[in-house]
Protein backbone atom coordinates (compact mmCIF):
# COMPACT_ATOMS: atom_id res chain seq x y z
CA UNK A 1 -31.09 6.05 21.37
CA UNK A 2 -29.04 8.94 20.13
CA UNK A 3 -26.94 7.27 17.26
CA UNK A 4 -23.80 9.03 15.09
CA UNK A 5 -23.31 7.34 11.56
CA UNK A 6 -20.34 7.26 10.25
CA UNK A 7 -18.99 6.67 6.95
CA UNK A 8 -15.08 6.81 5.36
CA UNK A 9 -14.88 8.55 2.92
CA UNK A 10 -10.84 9.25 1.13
CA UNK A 11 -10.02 9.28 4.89
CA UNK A 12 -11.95 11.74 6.12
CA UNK A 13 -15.55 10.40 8.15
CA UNK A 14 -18.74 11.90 7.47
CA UNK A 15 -20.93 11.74 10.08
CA UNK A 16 -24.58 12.42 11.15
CA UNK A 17 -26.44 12.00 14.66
CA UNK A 18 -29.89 10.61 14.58
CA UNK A 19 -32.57 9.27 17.13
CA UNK A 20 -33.05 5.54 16.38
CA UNK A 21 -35.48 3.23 18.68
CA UNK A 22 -32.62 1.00 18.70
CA UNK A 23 -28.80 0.46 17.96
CA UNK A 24 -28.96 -1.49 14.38
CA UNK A 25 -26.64 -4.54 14.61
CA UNK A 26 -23.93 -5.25 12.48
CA UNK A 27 -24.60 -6.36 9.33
CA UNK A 28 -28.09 -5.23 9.02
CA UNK A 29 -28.99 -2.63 6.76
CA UNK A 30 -29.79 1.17 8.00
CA UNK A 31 -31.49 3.63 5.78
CA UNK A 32 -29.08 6.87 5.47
CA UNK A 33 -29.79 7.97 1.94
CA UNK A 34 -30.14 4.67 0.69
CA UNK A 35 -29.44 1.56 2.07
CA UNK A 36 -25.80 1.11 3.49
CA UNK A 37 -24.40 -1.80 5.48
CA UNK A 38 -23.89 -1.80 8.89
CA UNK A 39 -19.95 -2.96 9.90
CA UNK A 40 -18.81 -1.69 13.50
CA UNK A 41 -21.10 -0.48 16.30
CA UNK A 42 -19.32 1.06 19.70
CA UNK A 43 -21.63 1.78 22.42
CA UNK A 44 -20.61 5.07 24.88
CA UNK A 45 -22.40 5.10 27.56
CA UNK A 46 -20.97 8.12 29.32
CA UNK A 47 -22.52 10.17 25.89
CA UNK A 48 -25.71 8.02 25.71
CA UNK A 49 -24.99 7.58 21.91
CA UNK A 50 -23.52 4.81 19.88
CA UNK A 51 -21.22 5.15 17.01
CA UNK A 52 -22.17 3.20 14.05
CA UNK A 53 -19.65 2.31 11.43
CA UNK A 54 -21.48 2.34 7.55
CA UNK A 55 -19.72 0.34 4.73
CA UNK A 56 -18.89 2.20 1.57
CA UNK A 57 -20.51 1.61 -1.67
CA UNK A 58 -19.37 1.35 -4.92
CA UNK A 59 -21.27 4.56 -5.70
CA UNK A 60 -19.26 6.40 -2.61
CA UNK A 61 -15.84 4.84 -3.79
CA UNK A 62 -16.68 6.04 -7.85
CA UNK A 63 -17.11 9.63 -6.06
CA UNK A 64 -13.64 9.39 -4.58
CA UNK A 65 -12.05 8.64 -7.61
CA UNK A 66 -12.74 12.13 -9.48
CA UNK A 67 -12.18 15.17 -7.51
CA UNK A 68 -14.98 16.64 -8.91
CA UNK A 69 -17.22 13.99 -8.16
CA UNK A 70 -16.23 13.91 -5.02
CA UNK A 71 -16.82 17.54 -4.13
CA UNK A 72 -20.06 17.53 -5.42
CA UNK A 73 -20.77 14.44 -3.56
CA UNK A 74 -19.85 16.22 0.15
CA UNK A 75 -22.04 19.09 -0.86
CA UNK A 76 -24.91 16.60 -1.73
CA UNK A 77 -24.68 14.81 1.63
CA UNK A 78 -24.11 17.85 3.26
CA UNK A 79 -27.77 19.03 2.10
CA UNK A 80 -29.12 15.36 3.59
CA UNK A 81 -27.45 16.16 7.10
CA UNK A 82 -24.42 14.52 7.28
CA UNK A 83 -21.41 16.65 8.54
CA UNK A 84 -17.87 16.24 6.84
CA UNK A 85 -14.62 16.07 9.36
CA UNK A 86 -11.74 18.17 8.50
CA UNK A 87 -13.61 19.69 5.81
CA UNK A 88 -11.29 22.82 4.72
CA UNK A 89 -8.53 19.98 4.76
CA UNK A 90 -10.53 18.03 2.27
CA UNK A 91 -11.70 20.42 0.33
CA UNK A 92 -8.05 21.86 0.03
CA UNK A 93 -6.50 18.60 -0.92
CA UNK A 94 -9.39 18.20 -3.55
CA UNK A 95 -8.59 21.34 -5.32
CA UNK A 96 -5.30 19.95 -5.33
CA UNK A 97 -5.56 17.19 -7.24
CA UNK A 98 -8.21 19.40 -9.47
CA UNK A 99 -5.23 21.67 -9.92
CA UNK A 100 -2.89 19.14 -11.18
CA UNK A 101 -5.63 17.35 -13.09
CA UNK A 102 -5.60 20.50 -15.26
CA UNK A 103 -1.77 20.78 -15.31
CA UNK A 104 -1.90 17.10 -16.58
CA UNK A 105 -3.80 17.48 -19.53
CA UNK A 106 -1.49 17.29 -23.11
CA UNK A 107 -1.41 20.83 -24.83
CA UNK A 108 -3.60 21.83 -27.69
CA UNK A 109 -2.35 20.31 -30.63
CA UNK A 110 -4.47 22.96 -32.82
């Protein structure tokens, strides 16, 4: 069955369509990278594909936490398939908080 993962990530889902043999059940484990949890499954018939909800890890929440990381981290899933919603939006707001990051930092006391 035609299957779209989906993972949160700062609000914004990243998703990717695969062909699976069957719908994984939540709380098993799926394969998308590395292993990731599964927490929500929603079956649509009318699009013969099934949504499937992925649980965060700690190594997808430590990318959210430094805009840099996090960019980097959509470009590396990007390269393994996965699409990013809203992606100018994202990447806007990330250069944002880059932007004030920078802004942030105390003068050079030399």
């Amino acid at each position: 069955m035609r299957v779209r993962l989906i993972l949160e990530n700062g609000g914004h889902a990243i998703t990717k369509r695969l062909h699976l043999s069957e719908v994984p059940a939540v709380g098993s484990f799926l394969l998308a990278e590395r292993a990731r949890m599964v927490v929500s499954v929603e079956i649509h018939a009318e699009r013969g594909e099934a949504d499937v909800y992925l649980r965060e890890d700690a190594d997808d929440l430590l990318m959210q936490v430094i805009p840099e990381a996090h960019l980097a981290h959509i470009e590396l899933m990007k390269r393994y398939g996965w699409d990013v919603e809203e992606e100018a939006a994202l990447r806007a707001w990330l250069m944002l908080r880059i932007d004030r990051q920078d802004e942030d930092e105390p003068a050079d006391q030399n």
